[in-house]
Protein backbone atom coordinates (compact mmCIF):
# COMPACT_ATOMS: atom_id res chain seq x y z
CA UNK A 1 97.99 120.34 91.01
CA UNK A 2 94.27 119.08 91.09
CA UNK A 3 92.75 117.76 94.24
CA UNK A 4 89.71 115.63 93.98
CA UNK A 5 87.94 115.53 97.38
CA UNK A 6 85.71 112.38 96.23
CA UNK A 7 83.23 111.94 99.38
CA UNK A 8 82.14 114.09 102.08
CA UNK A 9 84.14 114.42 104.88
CA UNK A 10 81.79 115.33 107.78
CA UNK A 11 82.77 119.50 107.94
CA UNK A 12 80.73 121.58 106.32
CA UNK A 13 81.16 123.00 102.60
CA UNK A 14 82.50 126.00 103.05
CA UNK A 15 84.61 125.74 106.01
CA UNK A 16 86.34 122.41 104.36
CA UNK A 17 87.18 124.63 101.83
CA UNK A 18 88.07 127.89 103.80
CA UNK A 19 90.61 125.29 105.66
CA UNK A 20 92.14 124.07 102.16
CA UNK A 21 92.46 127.75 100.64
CA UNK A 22 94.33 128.35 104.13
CA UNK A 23 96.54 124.98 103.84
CA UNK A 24 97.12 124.98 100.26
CA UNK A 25 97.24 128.49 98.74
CA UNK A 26 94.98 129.17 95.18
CA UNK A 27 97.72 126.97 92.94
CA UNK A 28 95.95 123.82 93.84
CA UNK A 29 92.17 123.25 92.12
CA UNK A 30 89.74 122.12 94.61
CA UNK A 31 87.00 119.57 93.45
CA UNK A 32 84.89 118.58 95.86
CA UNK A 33 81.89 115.96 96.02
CA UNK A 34 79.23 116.40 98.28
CA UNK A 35 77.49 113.41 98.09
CA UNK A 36 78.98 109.64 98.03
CA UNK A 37 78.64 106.68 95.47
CA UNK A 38 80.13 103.69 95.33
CA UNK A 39 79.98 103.22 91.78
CA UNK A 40 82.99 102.38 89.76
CA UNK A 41 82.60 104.04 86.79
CA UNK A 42 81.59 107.10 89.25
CA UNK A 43 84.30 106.89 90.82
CA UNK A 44 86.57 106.53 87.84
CA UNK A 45 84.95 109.74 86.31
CA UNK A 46 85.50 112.07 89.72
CA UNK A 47 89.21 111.11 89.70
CA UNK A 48 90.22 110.72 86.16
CA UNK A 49 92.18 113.75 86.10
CA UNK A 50 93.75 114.23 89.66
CA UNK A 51 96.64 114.34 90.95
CA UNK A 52 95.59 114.04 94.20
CA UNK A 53 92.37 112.49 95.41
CA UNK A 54 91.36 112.46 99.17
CA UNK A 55 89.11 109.90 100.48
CA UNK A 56 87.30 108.80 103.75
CA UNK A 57 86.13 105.16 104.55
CA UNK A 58 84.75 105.04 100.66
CA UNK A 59 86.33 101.21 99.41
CA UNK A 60 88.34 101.87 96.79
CA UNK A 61 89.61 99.11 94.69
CA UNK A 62 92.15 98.00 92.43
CA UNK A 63 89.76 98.56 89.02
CA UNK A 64 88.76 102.28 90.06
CA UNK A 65 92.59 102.89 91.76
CA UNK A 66 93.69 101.69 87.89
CA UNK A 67 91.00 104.34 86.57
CA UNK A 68 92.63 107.59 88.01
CA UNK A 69 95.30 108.00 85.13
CA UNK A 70 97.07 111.00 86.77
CA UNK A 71 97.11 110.29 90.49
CA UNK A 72 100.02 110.88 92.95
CA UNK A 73 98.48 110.97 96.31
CA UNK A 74 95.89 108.73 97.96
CA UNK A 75 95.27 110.84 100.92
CA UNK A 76 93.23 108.96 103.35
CA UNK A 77 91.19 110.92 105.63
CA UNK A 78 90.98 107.41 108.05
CA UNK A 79 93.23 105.94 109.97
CA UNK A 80 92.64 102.98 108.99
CA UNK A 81 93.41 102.08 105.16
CA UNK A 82 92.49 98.43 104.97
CA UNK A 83 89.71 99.85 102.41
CA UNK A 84 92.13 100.72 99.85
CA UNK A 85 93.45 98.40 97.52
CA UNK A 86 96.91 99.14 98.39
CA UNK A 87 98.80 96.51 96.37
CA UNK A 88 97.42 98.89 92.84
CA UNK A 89 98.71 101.65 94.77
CA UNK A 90 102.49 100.69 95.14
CA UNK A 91 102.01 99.16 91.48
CA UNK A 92 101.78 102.56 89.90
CA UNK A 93 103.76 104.37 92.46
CA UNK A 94 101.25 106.22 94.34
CA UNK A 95 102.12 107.17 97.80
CA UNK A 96 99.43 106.42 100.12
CA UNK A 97 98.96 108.78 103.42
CA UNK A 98 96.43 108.62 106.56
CA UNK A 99 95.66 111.07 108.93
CA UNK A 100 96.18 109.08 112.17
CA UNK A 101 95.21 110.84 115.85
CA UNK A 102 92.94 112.87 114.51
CA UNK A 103 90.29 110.24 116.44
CA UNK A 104 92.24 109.45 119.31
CA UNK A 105 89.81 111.59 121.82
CA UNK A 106 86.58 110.67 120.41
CA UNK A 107 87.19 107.16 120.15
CA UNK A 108 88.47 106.68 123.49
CA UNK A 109 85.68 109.08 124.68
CA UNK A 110 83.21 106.13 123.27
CA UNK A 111 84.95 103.61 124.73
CA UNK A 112 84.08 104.62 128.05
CA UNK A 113 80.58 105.66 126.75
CA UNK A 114 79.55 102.60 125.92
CA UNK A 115 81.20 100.67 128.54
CA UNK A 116 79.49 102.47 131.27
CA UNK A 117 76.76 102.33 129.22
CA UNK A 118 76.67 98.52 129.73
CA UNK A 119 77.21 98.40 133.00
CA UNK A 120 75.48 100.97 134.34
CA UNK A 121 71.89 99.13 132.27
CA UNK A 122 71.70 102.78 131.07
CA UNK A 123 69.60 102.44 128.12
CA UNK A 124 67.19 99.98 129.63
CA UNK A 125 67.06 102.44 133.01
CA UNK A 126 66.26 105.25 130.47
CA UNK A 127 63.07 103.04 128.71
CA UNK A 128 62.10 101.63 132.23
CA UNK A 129 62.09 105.56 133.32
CA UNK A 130 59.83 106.51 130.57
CA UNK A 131 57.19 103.97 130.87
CA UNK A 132 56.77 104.09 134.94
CA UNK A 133 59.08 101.61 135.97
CA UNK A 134 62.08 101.37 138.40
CA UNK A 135 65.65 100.12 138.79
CA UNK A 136 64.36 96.26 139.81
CA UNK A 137 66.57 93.82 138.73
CA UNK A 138 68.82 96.48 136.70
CA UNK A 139 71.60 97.35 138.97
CA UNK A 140 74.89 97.75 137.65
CA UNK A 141 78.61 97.57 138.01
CA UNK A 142 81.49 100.09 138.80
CA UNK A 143 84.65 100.44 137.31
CA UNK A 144 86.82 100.94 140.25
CA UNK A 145 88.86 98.25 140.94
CA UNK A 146 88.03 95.94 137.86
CA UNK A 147 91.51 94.76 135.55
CA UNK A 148 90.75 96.37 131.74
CA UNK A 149 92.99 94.70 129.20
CA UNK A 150 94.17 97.00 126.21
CA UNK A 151 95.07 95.15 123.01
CA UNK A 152 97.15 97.17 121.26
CA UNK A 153 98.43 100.43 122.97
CA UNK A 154 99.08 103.26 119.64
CA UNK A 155 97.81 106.67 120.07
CA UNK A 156 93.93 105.52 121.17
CA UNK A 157 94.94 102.11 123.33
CA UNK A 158 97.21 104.41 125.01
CA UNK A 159 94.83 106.83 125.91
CA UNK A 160 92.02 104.19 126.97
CA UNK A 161 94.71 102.82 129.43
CA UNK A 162 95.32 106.72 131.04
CA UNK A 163 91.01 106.45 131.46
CA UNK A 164 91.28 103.35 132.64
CA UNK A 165 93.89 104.45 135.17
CA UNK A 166 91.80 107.18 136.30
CA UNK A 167 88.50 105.55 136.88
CA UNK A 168 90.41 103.14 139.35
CA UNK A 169 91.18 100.30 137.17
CA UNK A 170 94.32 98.26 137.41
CA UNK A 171 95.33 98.20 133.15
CA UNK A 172 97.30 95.10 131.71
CA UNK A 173 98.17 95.35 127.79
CA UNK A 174 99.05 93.55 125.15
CA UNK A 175 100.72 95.00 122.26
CA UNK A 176 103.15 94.29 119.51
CA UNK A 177 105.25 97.53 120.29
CA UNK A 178 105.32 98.33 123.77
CA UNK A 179 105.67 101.85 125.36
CA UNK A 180 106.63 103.18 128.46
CA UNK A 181 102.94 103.61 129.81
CA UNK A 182 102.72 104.78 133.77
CA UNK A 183 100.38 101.84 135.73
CA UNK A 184 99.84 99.97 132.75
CA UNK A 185 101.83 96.12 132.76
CA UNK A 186 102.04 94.38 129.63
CA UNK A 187 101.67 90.87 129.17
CA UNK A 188 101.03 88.28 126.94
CA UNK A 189 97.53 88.08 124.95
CA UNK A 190 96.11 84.67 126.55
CA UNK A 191 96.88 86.45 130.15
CA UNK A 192 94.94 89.43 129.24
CA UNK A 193 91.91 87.40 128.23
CA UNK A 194 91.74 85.35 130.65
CA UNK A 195 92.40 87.35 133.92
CA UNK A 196 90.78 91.03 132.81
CA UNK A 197 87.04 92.04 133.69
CA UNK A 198 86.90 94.21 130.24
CA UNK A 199 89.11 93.75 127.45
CA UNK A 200 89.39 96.49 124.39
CA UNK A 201 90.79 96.58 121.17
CA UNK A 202 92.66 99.04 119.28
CA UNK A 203 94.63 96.71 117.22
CA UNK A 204 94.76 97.72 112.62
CA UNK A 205 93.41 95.47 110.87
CA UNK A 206 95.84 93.22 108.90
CA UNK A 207 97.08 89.64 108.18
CA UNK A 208 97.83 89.31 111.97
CA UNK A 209 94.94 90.73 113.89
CA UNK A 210 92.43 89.22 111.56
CA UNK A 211 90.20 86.79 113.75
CA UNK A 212 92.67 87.44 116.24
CA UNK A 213 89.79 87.38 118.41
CA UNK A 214 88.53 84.02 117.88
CA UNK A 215 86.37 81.22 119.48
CA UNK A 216 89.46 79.76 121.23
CA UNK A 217 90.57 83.49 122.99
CA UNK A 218 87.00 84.56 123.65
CA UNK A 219 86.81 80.48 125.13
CA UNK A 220 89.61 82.29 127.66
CA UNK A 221 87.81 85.04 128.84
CA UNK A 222 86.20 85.30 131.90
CA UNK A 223 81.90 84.62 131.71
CA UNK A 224 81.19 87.80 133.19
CA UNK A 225 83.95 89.81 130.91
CA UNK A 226 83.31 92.34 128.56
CA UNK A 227 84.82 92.97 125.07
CA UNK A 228 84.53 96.27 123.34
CA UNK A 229 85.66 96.92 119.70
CA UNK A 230 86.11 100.40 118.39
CA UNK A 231 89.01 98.94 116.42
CA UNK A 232 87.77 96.86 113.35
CA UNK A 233 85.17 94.43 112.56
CA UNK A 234 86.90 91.61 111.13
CA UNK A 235 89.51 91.11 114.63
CA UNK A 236 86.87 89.41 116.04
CA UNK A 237 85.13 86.16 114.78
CA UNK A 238 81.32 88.05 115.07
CA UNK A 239 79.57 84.59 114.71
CA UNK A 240 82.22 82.71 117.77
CA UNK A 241 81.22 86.25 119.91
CA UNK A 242 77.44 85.95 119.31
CA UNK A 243 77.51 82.42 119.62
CA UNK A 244 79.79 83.17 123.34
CA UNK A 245 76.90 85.99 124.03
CA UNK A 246 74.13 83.90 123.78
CA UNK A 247 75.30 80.70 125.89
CA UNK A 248 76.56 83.05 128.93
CA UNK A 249 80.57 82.55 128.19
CA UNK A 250 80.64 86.18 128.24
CA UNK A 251 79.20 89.17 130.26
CA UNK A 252 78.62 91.14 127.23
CA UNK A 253 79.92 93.52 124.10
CA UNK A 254 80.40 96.98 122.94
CA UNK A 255 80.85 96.74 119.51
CA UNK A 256 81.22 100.19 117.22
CA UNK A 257 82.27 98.29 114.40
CA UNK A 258 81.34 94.92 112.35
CA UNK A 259 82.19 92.70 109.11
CA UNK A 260 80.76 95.55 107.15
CA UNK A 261 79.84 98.81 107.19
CA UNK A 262 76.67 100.13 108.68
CA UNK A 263 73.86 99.74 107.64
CA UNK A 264 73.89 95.75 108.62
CA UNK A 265 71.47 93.48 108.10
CA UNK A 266 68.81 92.64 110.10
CA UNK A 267 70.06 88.74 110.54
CA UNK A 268 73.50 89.87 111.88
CA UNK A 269 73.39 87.41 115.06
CA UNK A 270 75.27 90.06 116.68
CA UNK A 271 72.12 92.06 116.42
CA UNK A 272 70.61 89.95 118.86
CA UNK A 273 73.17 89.15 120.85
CA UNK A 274 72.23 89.22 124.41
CA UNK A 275 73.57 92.09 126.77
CA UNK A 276 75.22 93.60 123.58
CA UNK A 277 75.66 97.48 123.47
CA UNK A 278 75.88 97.99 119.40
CA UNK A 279 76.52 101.64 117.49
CA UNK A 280 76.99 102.35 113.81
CA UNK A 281 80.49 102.92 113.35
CA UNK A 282 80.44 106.64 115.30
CA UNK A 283 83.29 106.06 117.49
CA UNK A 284 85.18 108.46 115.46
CA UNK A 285 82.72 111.14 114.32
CA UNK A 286 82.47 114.07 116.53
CA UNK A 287 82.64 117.87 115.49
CA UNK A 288 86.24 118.22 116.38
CA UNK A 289 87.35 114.91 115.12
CA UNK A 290 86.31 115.37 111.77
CA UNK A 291 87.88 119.17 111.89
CA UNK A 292 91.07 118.32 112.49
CA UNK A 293 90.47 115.12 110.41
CA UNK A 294 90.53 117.92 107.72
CA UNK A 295 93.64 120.09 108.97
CA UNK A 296 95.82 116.78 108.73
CA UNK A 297 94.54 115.78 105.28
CA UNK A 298 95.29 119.07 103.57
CA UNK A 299 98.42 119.46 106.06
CA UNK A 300 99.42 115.77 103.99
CA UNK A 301 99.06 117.13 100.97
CA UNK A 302 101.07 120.71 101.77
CA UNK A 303 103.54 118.10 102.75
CA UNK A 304 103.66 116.50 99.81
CA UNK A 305 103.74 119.33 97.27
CA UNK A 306 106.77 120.39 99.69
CA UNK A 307 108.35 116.95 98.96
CA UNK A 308 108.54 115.89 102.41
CA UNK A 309 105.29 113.70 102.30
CA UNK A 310 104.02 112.95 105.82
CA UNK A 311 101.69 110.00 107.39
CA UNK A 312 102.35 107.69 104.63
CA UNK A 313 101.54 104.27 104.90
């Protein structure tokens, strides 16, 4: 079996291959590509010939999924997999796995980062430090006792909502499965919105949650709430939330992700968004994260050289 490792995954060299010669034994061959492209033909030529190719956040599309004439495994080292043209997947019968949880820490770790962030004016406080000022007119908010909405309560929502507990917050969530979660009342969406102080997402990104944030729901939520998305850009309508920003119908945003990938362009309104707390798509990149991003993906494919193929999608 030949596994194509056709980006960087964030561990370095030779421990990311220490951990496969551990997972997999010496009867798989390792290729692995330390640098990233997003050129087709590229593409095509790193995968041609394996069976197995693991990926990271790296689009791949139906032309260069049609290009990798022997593959059997798509193994996604993401948890999200709305970057991979699925449909050419199923077409030729290759299964498709993620590595879900390996995140679920760091992201809600950044939730809270950013949201006390906000409210604390901790990046302005830190500028107004260095240049000889004071606290005037910055003074912030606690947590304690303000209502956080979670949309969407999987592995990370679920989390958030423990955090939330624990800072002092009374938690209401909204979520298409719901799960036993201690302090935490579900509701419906347009309740959340409207009666919570902060609202997060942790919702995929599919046919139903895209624009599920939209001008009417954000029209909902209170003027001094705040929205954070670590989730993915395209739940929220980034034009209706910069446009709900800038007028005052909203406290202000932490927003890890966007329509696109980082780097964004200079014109994104959300870029100048009033009392906006942006970050390039980090939520999920810490040491650990991205080391056990790694156990799970070669775990996947241990799996399914075993024939019991785990995580698919």
């Amino acid at each position: 079996m030949k596994l194509v490792i056709i980006e960087p995954l964030g561990v370095e060299e030779e421990l990311l291959l220490r951990m496969a010669r551990e997972a997999l034994g010496p009867e798989v061959e390792l290729t692995y590509y330390g640098n990233r492209t997003t050129d087709p033909a590229e593409l095509i030529a790193r995968g041609r010939e394996a069976d197995v190719i693991a990926v990271s956040n790296l689009p791949l599309g139906a032309e260069v999924i049609a290009g990798f004439e022997k593959l059997r495994l798509l193994t996604v080292a993401f948890t999200g997999v709305d970057h991979i043209a699925l449909e050419a997947c199923r077409a030729r019968d290759i299964a498709v796995c993620n590595c879900a949880g390996y995140s679920t820490a760091a992201v809600a770790d950044l939730v809270f980062g950013l949201l006390i962030s906000l409210y604390r004016n901790i990046c302005p406080c830190e500028q107004r430090c260095r240049s000889g000022g004071t606290k005037d007119g910055l003074i912030g908010f606690e947590l304690e006792g303000k209502r956080f909405g979670v949309v969407g309560t999987g592995a990370i929502g679920s989390r958030v909502a423990a955090i939330a507990r624990a800072f002092g917050c009374e938690v209401l969530a909204y979520s298409r499965t719901e799960r036993p979660l201690e302090g935490v009342r579900y509701t419906d969406l347009d309740t959340l919105l409207s009666t919570c102080d902060i609202v997060s997402l942790h919702t995929p990104l599919n046919e139903q949650t895209r624009g599920l944030i939209n001008a009417q729901r954000l029209a909902l939520m209170k003027p001094t709430a705040v929205l954070i998305n670590t989730a993915r850009g395209p739940v929220v309508d980034s034009a209706a939330l910069a446009e709900a920003l800038n007028r005052g119908a909203l406290g202000g945003a932490c927003l890890d992700v966007f329509d696109i990938e980082p780097p964004l362009d200079p014109a994104d309104p959300l870029l100048k968004a009033k009392n906006t707390l942006v970050t390039p798509h980090i939520a999920f990149a810490t040491k650990e994260a991205l080391i056990k991003r790694a156990a799970i993906l070669f775990e996947n494919v241990a799996a399914f050289r075993r024939g019991t193929p785990q995580n698919c999608v």
